[in-house]
Protein backbone atom coordinates (compact mmCIF):
# COMPACT_ATOMS: atom_id res chain seq x y z
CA UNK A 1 2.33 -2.45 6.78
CA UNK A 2 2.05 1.12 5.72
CA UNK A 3 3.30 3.90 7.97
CA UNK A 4 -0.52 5.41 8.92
CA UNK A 5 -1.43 1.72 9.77
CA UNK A 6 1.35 0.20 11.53
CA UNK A 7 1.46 2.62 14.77
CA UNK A 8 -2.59 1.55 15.08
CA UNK A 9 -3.26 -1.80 13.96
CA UNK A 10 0.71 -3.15 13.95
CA UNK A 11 0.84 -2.02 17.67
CA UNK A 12 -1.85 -3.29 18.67
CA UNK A 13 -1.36 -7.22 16.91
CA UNK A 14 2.21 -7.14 18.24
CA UNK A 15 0.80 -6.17 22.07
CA UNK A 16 -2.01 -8.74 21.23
CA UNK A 17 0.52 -11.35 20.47
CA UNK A 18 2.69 -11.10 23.17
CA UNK A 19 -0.03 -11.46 25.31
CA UNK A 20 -1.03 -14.37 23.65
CA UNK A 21 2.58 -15.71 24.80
CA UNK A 22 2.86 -14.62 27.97
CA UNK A 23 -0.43 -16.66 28.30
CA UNK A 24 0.29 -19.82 26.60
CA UNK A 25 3.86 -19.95 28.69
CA UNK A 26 1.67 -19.06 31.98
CA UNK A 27 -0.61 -22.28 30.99
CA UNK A 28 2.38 -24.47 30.63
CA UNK A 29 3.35 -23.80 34.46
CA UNK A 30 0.07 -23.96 35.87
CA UNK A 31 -2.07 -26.94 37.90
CA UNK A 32 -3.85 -28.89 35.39
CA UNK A 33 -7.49 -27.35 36.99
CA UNK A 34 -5.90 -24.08 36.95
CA UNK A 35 -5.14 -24.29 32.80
CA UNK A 36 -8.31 -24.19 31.53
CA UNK A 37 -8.56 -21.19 32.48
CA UNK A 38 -5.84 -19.49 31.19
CA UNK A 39 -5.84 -21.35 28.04
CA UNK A 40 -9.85 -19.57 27.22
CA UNK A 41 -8.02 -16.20 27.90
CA UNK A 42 -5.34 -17.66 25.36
CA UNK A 43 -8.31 -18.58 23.07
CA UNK A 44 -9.94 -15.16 23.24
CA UNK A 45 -6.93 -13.82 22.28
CA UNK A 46 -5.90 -15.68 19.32
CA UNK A 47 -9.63 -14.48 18.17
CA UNK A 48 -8.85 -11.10 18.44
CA UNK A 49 -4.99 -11.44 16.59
CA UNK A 50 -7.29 -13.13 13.89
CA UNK A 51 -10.01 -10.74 14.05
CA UNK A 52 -7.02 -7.64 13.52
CA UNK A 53 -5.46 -9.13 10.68
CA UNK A 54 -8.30 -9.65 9.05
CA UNK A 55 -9.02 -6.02 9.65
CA UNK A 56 -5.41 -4.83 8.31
CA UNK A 57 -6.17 -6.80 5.36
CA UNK A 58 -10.18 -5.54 4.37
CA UNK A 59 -8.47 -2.06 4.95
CA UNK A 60 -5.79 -3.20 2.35
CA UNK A 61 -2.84 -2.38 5.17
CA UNK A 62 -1.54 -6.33 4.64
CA UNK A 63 -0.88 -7.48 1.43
CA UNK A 64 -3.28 -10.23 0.22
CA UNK A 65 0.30 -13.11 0.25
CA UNK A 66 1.26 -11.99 4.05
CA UNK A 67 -2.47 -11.95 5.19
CA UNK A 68 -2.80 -15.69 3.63
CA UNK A 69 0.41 -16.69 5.06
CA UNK A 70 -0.24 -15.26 8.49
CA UNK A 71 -4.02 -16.48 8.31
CA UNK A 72 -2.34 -20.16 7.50
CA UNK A 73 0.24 -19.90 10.31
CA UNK A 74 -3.20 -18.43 13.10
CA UNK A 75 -5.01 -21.16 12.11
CA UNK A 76 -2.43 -23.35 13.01
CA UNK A 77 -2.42 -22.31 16.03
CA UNK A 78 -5.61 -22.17 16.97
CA UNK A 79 -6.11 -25.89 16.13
CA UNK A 80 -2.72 -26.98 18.60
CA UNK A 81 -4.49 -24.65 21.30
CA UNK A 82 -7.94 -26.38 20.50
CA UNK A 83 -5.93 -29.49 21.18
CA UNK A 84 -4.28 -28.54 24.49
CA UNK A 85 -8.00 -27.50 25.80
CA UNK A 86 -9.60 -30.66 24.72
CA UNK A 87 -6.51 -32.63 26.31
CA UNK A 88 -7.62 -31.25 29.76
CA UNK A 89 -11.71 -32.36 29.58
């Protein structure tokens, strides 16, 4: 990521992204009526990691290869934490 962008929108997917763990760990130790819960804030925030990368890469900050690559590895993601929330209905 270039030097301008990387303090703005690098920050803020890395603090994104940890929060995103710190969630998904939380949701592993909580009551089963207690996890759906903190799996939609998970959800939310694996929309907005998504919705930032995206950004970094309209705005030509990621290169087209990393933004597929990272896109691949979100979606991913998204679809094993779509899985975990349908598990608990």
């Amino acid at each position: 990521m270039p030097k301008k962008d990387k303090y703005t929108l690098g920050e803020k997917t890395q603090r994104a992204t940890l929060e995103l763990i710190e969630l998904l760990m939380e949701a592993g130790y909580q009551e089963k009526f207690k996890k759906g819960v903190v799996l939609g804030q998970a959800s939310v925030k694996l929309d907005l990691i998504k919705l930032i990368v995206r950004l970094g890469q309209d705005i030509k900050a990621i290169p087209t290869n990393k933004y597929l690559s990272l896109e691949e590895k979100l979606q991913e993601i998204g679809r094993m934490l779509g899985g975990w929330i349908k598990s608990l209905k």
